[in-house]
C-alpha atoms as a PDB file:
ATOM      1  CA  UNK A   1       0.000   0.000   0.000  1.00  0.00           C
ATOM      2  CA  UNK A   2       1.393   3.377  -1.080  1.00  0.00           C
ATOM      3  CA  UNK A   3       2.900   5.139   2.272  1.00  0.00           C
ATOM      4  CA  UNK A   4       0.548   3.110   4.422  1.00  0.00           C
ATOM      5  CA  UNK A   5      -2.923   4.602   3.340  1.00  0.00           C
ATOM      6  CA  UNK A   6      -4.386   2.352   1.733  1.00  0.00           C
ATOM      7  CA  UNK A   7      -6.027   3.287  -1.769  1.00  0.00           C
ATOM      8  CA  UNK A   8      -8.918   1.639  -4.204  1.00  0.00           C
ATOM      9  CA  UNK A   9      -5.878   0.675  -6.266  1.00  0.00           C
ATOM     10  CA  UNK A  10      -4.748  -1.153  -4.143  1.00  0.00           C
ATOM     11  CA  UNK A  11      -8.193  -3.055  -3.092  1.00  0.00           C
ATOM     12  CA  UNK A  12      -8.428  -3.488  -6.916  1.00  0.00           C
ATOM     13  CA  UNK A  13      -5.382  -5.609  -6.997  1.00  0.00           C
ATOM     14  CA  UNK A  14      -7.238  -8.127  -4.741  1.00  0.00           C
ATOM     15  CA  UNK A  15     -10.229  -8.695  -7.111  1.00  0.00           C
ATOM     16  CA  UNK A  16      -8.807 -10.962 -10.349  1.00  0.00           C
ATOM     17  CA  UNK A  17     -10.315  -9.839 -13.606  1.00  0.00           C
ATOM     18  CA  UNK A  18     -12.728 -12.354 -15.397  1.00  0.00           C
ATOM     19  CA  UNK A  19     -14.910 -12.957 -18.530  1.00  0.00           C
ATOM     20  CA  UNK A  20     -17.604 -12.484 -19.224  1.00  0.00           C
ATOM     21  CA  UNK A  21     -20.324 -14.254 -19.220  1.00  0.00           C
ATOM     22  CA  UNK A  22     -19.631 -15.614 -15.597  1.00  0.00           C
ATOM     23  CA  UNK A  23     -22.015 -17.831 -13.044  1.00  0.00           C
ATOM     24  CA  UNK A  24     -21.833 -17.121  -9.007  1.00  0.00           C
ATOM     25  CA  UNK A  25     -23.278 -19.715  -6.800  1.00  0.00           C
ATOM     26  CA  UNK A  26     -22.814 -20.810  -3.303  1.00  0.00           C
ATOM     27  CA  UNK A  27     -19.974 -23.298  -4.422  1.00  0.00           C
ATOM     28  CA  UNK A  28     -18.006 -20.378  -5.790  1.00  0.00           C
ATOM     29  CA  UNK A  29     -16.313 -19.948  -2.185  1.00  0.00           C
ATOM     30  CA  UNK A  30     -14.415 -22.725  -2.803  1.00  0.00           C
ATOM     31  CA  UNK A  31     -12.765 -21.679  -5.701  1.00  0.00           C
ATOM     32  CA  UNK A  32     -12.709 -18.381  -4.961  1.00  0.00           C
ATOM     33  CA  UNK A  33     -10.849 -19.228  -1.491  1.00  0.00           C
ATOM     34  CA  UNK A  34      -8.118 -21.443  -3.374  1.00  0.00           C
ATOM     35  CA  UNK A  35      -7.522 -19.019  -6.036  1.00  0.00           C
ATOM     36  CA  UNK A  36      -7.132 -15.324  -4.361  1.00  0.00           C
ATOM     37  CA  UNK A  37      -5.576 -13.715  -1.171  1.00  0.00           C
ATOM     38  CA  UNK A  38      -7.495 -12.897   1.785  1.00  0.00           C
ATOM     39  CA  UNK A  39      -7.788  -9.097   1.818  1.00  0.00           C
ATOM     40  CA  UNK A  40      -5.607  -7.105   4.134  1.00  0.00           C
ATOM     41  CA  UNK A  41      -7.414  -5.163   7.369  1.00  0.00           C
ATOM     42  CA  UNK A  42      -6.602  -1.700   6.472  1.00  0.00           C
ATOM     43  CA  UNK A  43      -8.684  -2.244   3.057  1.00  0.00           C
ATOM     44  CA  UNK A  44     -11.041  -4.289   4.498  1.00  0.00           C
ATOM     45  CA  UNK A  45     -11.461  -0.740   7.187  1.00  0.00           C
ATOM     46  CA  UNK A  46     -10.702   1.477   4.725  1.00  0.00           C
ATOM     47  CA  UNK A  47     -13.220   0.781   2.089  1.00  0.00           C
ATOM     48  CA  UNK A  48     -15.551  -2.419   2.467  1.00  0.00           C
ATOM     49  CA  UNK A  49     -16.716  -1.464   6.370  1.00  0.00           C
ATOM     50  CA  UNK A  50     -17.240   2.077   4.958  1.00  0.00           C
ATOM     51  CA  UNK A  51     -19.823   1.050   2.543  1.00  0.00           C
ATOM     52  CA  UNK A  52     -21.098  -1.694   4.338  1.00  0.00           C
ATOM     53  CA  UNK A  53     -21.660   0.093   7.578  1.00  0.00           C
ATOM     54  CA  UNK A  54     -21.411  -0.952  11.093  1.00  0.00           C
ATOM     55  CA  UNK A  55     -21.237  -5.083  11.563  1.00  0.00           C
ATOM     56  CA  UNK A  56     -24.072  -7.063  12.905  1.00  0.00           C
ATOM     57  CA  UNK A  57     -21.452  -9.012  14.296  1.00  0.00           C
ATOM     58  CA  UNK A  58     -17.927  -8.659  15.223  1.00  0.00           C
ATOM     59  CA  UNK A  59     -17.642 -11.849  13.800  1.00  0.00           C
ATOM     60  CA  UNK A  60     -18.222 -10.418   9.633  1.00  0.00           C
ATOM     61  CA  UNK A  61     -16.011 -11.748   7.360  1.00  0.00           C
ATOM     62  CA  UNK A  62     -14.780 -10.014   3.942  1.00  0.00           C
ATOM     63  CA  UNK A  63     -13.367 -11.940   0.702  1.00  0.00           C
ATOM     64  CA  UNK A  64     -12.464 -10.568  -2.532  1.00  0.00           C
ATOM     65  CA  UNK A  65     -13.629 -12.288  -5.802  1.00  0.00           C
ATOM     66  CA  UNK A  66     -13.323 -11.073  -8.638  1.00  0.00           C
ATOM     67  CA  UNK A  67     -13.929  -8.274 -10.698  1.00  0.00           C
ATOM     68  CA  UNK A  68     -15.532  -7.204 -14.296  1.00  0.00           C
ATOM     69  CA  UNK A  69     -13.504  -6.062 -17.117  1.00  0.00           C
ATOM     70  CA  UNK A  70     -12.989  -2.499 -16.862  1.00  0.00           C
ATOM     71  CA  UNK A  71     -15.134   0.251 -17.962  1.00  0.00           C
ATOM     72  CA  UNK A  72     -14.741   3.827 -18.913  1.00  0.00           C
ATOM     73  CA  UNK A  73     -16.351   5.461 -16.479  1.00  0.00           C
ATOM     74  CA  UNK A  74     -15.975   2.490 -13.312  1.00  0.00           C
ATOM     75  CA  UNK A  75     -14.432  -0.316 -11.853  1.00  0.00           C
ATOM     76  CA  UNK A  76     -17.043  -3.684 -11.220  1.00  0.00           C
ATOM     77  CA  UNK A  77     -16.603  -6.204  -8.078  1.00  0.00           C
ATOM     78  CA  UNK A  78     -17.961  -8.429  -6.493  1.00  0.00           C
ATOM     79  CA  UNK A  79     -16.817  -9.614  -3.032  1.00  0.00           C
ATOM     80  CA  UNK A  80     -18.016 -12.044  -0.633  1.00  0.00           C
ATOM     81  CA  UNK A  81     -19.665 -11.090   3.038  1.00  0.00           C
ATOM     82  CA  UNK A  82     -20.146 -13.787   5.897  1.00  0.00           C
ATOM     83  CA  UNK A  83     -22.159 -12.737   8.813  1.00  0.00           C
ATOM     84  CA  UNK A  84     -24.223 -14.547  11.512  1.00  0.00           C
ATOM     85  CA  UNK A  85     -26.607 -16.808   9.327  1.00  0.00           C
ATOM     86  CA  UNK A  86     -26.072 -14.457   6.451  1.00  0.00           C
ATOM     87  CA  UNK A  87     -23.628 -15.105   2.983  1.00  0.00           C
ATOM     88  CA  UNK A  88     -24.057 -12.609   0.508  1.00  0.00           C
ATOM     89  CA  UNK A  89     -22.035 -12.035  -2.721  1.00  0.00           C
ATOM     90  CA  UNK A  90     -21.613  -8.403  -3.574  1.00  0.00           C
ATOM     91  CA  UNK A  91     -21.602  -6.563  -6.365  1.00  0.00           C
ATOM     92  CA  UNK A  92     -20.247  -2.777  -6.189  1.00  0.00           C
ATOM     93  CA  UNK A  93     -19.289  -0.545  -9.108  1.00  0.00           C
ATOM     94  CA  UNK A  94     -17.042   2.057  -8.056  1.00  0.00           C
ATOM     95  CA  UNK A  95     -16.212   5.334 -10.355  1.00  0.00           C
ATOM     96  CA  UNK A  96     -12.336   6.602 -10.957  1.00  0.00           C
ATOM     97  CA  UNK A  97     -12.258   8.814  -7.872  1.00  0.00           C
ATOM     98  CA  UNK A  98     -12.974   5.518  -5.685  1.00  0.00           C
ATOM     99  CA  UNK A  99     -16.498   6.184  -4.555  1.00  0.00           C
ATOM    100  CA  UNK A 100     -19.425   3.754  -4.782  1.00  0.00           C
ATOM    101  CA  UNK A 101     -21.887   4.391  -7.157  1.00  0.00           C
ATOM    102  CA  UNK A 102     -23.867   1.413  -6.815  1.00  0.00           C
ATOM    103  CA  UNK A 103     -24.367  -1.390  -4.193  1.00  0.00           C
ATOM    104  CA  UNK A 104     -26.400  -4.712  -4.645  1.00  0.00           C
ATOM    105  CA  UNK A 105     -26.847  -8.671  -3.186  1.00  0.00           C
ATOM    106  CA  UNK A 106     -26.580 -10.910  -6.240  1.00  0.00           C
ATOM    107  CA  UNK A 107     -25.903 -13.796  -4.845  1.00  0.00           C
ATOM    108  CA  UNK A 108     -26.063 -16.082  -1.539  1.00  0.00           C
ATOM    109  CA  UNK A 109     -28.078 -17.354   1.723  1.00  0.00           C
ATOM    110  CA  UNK A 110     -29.458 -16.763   4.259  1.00  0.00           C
ATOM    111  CA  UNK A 111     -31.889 -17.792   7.403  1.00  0.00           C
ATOM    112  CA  UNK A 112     -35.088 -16.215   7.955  1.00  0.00           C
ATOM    113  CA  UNK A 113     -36.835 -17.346  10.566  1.00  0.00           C
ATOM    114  CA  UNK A 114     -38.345 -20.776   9.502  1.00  0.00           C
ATOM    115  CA  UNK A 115     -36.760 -21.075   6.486  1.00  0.00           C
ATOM    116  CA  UNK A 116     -33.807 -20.328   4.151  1.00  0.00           C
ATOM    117  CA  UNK A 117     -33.348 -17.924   1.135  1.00  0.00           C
ATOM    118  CA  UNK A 118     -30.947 -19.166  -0.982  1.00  0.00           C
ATOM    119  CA  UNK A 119     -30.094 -17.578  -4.379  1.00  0.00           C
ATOM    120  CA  UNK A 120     -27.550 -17.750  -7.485  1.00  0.00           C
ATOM    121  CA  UNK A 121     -26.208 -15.460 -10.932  1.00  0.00           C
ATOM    122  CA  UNK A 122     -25.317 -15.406 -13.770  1.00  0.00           C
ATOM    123  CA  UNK A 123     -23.971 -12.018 -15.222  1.00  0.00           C
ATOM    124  CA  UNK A 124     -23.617 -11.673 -19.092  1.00  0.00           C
ATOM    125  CA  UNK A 125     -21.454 -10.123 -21.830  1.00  0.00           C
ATOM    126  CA  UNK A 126     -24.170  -7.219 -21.555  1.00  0.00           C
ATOM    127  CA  UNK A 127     -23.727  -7.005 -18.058  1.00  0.00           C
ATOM    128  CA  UNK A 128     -27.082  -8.530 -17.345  1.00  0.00           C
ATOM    129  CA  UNK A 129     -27.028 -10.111 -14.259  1.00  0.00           C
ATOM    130  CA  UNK A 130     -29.760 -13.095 -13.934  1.00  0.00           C
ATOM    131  CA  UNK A 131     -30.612 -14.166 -10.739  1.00  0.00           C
ATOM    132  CA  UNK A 132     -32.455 -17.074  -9.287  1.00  0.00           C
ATOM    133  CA  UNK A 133     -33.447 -17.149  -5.983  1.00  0.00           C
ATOM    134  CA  UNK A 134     -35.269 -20.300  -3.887  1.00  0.00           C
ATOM    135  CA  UNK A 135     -36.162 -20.508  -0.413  1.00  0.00           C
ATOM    136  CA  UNK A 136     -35.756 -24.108   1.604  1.00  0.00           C
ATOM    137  CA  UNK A 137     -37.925 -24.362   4.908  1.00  0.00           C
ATOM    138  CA  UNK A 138     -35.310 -25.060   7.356  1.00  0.00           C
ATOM    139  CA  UNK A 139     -36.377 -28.743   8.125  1.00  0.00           C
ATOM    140  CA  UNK A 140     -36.181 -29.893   4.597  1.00  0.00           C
ATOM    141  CA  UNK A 141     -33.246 -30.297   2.105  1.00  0.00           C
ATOM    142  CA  UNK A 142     -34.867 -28.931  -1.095  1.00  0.00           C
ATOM    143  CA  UNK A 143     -35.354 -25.809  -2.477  1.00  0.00           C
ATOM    144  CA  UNK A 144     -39.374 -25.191  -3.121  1.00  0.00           C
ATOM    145  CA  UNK A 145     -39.299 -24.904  -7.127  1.00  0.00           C
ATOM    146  CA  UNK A 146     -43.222 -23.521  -6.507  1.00  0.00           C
ATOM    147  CA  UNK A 147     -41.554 -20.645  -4.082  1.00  0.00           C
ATOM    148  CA  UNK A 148     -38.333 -19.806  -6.865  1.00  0.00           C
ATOM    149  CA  UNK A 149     -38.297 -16.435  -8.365  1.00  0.00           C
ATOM    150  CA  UNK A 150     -36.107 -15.258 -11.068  1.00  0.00           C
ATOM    151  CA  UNK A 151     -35.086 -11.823 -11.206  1.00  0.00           C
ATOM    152  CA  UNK A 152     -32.434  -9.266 -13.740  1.00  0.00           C
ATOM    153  CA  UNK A 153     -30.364  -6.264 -12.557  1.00  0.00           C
ATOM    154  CA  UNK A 154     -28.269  -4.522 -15.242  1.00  0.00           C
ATOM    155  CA  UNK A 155     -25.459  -2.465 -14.891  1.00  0.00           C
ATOM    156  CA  UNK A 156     -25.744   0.578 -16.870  1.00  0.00           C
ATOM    157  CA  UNK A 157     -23.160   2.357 -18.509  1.00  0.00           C
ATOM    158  CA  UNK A 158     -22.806   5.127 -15.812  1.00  0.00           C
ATOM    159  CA  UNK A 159     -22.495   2.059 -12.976  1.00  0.00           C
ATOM    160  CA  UNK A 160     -25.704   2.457 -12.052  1.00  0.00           C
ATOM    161  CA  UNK A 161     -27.780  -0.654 -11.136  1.00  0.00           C
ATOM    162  CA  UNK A 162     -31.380  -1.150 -12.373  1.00  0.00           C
ATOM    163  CA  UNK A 163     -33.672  -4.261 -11.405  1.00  0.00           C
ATOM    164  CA  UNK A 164     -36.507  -5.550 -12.570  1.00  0.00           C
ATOM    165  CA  UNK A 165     -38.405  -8.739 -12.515  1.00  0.00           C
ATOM    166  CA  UNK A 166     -38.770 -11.374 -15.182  1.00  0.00           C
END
């Protein structure tokens, strides 16, 4: 890190650049944690607390994953947060100057209650990003295809997000 303070550079360097189309589901942790470096404190304080806000838990968990080719106007990435009961893949697009513009859950699970919530994406080359999502009463060990919703976001040229449903 350049004279201690850390920069988005920096974080950047953390996320590996992929293709696209790509596919996120809750297997992807495994590769993801044999193929990149756990991200260092200060940028974990420095930018991913910062937008994510205070922890539930003091017991969060941070985990770089990759990151979209670039664009002209921002930088795409998706990281991984693990909190009580709670897995979520990330997707943020950041402009130049290091700010987020945009901020959404694509991917992951978690427990509500009396049941789980449980969801998957794909993003394509038009930076599309399909999404599935299932819920699983928490006494069974299938997903309720009756209770599945799919789901698009779309990152737009400025790095906004849209959604909308199928």
């Amino acid at each position: 890190m350049s004279n201690n303070v850390p920069t988005i550079a920096d974080l950047l360097s953390f996320f590996p650049e992929v293709s696209l189309p790509f596919t996120i589901t809750e297997e992807s942790m495994d590769h993801f944690r044999l193929t990149n470096e756990d991200l260092p404190f200060a940028l974990v304080n420095a930018f991913l607390e910062e937008w994510e806000g205070v922890d539930e838990d003091d017991m969060t968990e941070y985990f770089p994953c990759l990151k979209l080719p670039s664009e002209e106007q921002y930088e795409c990435i998706i990281y991984w947060r693990a909190a009580f009961l709670k897995y979520e893949y990330i997707l943020t697009t950041i402009n130049k100057a290091g700010e987020v513009i945009a901020r959404r859950v694509i991917a992951g699970s978690r427990y509500e209650g009396s049941h789980f919530l449980k969801s998957a994406a794909r993003v394509d080359e038009d930076r599309i990003i399909h999404i599935m999502t299932g819920i699983m009463s928490a006494d069974e060990n299938e997903l309720d295809p009756e209770l599945s919703k799919p789901y698009n976001m779309e990152i737009m040229p400025s790095g906004e997000i849209i959604s909308y449903k199928e």
